[in-house]
Each structure stands twice: as C-alpha cells, then as structure tokens.
N, C-alpha and C. Protein backbone atom coordinates (compact mmCIF):
# COMPACT_ATOMS: atom_id res chain seq x y z
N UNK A 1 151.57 60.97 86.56
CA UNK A 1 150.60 61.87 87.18
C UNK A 1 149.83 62.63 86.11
N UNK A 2 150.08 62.80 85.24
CA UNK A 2 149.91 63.49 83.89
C UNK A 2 148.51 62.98 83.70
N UNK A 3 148.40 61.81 83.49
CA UNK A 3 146.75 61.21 83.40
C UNK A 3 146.30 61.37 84.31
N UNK A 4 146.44 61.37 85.91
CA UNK A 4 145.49 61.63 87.10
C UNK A 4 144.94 63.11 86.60
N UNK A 5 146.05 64.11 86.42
CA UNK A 5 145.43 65.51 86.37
C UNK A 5 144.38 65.52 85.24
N UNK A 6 144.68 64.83 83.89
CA UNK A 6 143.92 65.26 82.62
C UNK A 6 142.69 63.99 83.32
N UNK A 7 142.35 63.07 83.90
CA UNK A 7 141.27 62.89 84.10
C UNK A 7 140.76 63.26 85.23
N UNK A 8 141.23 63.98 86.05
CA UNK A 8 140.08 64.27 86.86
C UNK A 8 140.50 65.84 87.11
N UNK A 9 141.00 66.22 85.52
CA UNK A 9 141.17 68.30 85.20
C UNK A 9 141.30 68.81 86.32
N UNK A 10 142.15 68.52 86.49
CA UNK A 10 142.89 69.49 88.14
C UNK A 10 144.49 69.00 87.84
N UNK A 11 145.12 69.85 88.49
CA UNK A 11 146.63 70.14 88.36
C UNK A 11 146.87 69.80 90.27
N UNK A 12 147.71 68.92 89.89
CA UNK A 12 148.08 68.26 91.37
C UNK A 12 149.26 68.84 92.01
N UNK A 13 149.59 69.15 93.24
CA UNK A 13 150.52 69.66 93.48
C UNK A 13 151.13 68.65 94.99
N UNK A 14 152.59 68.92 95.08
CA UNK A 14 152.75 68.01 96.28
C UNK A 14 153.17 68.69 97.14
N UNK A 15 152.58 67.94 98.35
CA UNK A 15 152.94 69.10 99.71
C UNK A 15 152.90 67.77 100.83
N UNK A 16 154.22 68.56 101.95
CA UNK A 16 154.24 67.48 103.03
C UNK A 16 153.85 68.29 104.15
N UNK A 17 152.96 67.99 104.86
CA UNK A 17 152.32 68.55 106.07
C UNK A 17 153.24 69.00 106.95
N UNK A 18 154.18 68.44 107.12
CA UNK A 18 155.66 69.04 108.01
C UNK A 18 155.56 70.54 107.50
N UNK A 19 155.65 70.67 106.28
CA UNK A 19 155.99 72.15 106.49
C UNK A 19 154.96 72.93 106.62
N UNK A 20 153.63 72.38 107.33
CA UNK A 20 152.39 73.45 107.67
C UNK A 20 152.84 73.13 109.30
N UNK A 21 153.57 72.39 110.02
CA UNK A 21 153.12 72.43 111.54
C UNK A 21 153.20 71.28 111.85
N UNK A 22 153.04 70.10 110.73
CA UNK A 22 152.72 68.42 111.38
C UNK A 22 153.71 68.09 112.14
N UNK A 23 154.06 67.55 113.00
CA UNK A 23 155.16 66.77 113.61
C UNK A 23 155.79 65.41 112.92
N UNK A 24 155.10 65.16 111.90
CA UNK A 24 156.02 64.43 111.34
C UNK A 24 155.60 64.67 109.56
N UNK A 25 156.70 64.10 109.09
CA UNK A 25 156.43 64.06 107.56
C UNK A 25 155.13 63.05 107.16
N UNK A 26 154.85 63.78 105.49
CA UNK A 26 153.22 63.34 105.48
C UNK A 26 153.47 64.20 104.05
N UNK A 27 153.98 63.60 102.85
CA UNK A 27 153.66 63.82 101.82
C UNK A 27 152.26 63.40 101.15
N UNK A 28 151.44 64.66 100.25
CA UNK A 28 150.25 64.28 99.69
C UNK A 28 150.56 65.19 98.69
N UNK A 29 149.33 64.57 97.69
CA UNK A 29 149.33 64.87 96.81
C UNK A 29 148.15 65.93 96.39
N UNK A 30 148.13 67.55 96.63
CA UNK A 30 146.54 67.98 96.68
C UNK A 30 146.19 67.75 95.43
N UNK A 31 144.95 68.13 95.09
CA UNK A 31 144.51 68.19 94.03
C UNK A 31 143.30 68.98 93.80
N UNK A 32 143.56 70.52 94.39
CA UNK A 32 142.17 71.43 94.47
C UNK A 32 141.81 72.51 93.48
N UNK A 33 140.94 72.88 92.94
CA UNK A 33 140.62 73.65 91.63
C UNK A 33 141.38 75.07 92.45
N UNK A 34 142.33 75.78 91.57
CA UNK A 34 142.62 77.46 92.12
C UNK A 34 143.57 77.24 93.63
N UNK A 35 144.25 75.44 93.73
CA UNK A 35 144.85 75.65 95.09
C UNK A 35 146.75 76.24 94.44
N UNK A 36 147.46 76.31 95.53
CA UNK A 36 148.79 76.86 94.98
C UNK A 36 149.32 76.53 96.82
N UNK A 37 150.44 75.95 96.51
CA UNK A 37 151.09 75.69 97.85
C UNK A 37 152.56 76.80 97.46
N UNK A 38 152.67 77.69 96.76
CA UNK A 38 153.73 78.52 96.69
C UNK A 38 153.61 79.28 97.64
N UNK A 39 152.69 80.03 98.09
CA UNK A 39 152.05 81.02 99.02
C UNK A 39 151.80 80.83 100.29
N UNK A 40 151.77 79.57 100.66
CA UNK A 40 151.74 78.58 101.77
C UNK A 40 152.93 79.08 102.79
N UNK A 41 152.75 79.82 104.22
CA UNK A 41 153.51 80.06 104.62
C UNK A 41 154.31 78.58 105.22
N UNK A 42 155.44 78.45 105.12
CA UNK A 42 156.56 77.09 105.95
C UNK A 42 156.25 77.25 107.39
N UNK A 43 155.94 76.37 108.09
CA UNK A 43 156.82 76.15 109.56
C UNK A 43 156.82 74.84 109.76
N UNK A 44 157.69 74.20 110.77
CA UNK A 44 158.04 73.28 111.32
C UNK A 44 157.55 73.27 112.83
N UNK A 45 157.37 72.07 113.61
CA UNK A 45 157.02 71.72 115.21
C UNK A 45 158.01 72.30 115.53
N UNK A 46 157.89 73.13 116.73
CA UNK A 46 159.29 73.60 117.21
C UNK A 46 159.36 72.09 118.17
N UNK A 47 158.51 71.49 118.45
CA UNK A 47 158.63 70.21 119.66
C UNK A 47 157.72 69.21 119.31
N UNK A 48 158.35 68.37 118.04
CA UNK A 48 157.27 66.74 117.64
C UNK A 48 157.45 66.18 119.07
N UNK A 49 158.39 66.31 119.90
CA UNK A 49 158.00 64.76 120.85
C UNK A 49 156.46 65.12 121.62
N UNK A 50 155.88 66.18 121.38
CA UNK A 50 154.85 66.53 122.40
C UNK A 50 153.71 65.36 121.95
N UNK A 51 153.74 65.03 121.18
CA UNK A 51 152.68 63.69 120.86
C UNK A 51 153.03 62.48 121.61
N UNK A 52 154.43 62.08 121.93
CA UNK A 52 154.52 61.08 122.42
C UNK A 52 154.76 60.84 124.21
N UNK A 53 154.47 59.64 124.47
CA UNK A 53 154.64 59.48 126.19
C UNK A 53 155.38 60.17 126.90
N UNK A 54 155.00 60.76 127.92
CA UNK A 54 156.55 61.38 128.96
C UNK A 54 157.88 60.62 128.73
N UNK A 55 159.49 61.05 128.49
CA UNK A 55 160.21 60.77 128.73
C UNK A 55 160.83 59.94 127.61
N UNK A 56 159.93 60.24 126.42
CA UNK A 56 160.55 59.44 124.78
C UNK A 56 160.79 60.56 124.07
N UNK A 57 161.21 60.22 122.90
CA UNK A 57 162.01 61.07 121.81
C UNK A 57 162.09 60.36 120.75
N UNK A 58 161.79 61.07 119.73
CA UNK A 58 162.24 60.75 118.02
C UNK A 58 163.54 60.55 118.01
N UNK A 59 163.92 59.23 117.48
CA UNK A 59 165.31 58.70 116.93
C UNK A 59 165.67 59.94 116.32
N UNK A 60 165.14 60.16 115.11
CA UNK A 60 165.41 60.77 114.29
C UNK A 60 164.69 62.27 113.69
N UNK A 61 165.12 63.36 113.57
CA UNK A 61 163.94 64.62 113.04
C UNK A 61 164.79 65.16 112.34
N UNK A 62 164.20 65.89 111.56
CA UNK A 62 163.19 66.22 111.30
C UNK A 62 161.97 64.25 111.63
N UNK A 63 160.96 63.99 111.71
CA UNK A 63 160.58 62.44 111.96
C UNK A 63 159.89 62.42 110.84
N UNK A 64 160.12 60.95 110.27
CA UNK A 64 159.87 60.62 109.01
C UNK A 64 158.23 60.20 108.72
N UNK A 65 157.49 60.45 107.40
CA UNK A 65 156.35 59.79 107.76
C UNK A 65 156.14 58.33 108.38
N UNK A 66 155.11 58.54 108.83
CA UNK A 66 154.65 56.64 109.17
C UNK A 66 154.46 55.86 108.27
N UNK A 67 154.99 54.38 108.73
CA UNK A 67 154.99 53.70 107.88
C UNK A 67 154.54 52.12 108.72
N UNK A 68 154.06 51.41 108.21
CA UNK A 68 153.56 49.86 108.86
C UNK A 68 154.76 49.29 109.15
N UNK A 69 154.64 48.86 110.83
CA UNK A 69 155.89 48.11 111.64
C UNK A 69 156.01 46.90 110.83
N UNK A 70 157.23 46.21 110.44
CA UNK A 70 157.00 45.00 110.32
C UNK A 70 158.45 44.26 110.03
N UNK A 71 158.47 43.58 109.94
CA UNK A 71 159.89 42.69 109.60
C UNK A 71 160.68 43.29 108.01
N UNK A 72 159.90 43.77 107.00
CA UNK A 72 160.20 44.00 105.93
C UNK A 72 160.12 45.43 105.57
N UNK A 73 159.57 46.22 106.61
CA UNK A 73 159.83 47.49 106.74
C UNK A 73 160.79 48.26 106.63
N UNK A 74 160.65 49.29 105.61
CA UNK A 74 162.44 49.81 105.37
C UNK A 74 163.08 50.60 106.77
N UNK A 75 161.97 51.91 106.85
CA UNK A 75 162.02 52.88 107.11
C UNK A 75 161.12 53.41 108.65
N UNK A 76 160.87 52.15 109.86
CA UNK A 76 159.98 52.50 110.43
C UNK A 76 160.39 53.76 111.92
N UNK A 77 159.52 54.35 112.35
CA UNK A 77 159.80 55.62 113.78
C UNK A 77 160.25 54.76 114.28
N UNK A 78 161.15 54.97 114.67
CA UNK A 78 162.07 54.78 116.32
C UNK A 78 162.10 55.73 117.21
N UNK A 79 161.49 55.31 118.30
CA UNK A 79 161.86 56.11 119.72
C UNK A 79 162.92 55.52 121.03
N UNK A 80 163.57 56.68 121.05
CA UNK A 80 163.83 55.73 122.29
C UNK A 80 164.03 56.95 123.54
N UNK A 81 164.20 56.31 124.71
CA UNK A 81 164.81 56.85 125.96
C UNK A 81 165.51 56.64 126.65
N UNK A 82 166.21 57.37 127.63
CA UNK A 82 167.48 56.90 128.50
C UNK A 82 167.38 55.74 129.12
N UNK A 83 165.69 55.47 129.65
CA UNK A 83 165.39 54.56 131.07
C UNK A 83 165.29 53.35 130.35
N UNK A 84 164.74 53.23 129.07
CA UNK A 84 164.08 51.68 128.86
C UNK A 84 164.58 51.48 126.87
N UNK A 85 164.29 50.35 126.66
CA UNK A 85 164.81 49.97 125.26
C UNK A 85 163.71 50.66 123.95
N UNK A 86 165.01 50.87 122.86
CA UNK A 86 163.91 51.48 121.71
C UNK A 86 162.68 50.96 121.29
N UNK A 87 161.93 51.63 121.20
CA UNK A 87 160.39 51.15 120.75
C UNK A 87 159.89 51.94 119.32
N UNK A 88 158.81 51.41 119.05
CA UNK A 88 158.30 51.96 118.08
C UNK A 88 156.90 52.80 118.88
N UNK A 89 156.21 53.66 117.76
CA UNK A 89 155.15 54.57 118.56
C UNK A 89 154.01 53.75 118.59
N UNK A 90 153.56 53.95 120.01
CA UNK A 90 151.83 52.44 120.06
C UNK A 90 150.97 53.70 119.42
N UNK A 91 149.88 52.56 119.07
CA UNK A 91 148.73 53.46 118.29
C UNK A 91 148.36 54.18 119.06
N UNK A 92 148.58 55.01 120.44
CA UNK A 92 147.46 56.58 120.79
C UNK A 92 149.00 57.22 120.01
N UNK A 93 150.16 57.00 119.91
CA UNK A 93 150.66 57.91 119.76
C UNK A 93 151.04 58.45 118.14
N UNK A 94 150.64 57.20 117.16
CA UNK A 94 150.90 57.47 116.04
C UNK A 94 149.38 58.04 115.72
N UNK A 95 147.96 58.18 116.18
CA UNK A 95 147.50 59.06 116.20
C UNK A 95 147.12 60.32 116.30
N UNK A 96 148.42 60.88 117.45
CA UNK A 96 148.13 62.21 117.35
C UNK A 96 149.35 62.54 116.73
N UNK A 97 150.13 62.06 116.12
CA UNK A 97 151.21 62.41 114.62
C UNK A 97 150.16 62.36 113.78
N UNK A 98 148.90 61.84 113.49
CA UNK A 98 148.59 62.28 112.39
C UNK A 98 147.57 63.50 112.76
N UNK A 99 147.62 64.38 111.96
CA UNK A 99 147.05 65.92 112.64
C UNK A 99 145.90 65.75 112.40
N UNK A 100 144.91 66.33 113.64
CA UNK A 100 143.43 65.93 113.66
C UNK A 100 142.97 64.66 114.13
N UNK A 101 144.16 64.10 114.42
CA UNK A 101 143.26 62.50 115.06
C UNK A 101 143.24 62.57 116.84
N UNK A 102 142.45 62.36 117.20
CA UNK A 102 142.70 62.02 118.57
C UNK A 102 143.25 61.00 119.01
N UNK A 103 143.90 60.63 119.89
CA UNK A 103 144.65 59.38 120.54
C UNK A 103 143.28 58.48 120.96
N UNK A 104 143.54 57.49 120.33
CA UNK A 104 143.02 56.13 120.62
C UNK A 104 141.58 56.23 119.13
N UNK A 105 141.80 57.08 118.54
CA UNK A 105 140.59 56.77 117.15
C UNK A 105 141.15 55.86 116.47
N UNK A 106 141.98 55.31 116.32
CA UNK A 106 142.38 53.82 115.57
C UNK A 106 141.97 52.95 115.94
N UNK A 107 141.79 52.71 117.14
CA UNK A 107 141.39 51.52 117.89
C UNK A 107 139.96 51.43 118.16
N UNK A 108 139.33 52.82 117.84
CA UNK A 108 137.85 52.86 118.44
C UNK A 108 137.82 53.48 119.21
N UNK A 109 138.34 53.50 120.61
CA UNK A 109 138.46 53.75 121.97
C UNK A 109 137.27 55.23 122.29
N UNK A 110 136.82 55.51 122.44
CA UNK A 110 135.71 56.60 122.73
C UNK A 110 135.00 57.22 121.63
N UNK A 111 134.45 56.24 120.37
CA UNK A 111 133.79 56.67 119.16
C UNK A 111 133.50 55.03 118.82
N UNK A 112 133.22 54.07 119.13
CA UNK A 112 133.00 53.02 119.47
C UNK A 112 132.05 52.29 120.65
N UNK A 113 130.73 52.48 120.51
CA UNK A 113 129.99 52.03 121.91
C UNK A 113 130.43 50.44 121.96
N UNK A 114 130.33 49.57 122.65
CA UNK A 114 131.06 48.22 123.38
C UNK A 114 130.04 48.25 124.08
C-alpha cells in the first residue's frame, strides 16, 4: 500500500461500512486528503435482515461482505428459513445490502427504458 499512498500522496485508511450502519460487512480502503476514521462514531444494524424477503435470515452475523455465488466460492451469504431450503440473496436483495442501492439497480429494473 505504501506505493498507492506515495503515488497518489494521500494516506489510506481502512474502514468497513458495518461499523457506520451497513448491514453487512464492506471493507474499503478510503483514501481522502484530511480524512481520519478514528473519530468516526461505531454502530452496527440493530436488524440486517430488514433488506431481505419476509420470513429469511442471515446464516450468519455479524453478515459477511458479498462475495460472487459460485462453485469455487469460499465464503458466500447464506440465508435460510424455517419454511423452505437455504438460499443465497437474489439480486433485489444483495442490492439493498449494498448501502445506497435500490433493489433491482443491478439488473436495470426502473433506470433502464426497454
């Protein structure tokens, strides 16, 4: 990281959106002239499942960042519920885990004329 900062003279700092409010983890890397995440007040979702469908739940929480479903995937969200078998989150819902997206902007769905 040492060369990212000396070429583009900013001092990088790392911060995971979980502890501003995100519902799920979301490590980044800022990189703002005069920023400081020491001062940064902490909180956590008191309730991540509110992003997802009636009647599901995070396997696991604190919930881990997202990561691409796939066969070779280490680490992917699991949901599950009492009524039906574990799933992973469909794209409206891994959209509104990411903060600021609306459900269905991945796909297009109402920012997309057709």
């Amino acid at each position: 990281m040492f060369t990212l900062e000396r070429l583009m003279r900013v001092t990088y700092l790392m911060h995971n959106a979980m502890h501003s409010g995100s519902p799920a983890s979301r490590p980044r890397l800022l990189g703002l002239e005069g920023a400081s995440v020491d001062k940064m007040p902490e909180s956590t979702h008191p309730f991540p499942n509110f992003v997802l469908k009636p009647m599901w739940s995070f396997r696991k929480i604190p919930v881990e960042c997202l990561v691409a479903v796939g066969d070779d995937t280490r680490s992917p969200t699991w949901l599950y519920s009492h009524r039906q078998s574990d799933r992973h989150p469909d794209g409206d819902e891994r959209d509104r885990m990411n903060p600021g997206s609306p459900a269905g902007v991945s796909t297009g769905y109402g920012t997309v004329a057709l």
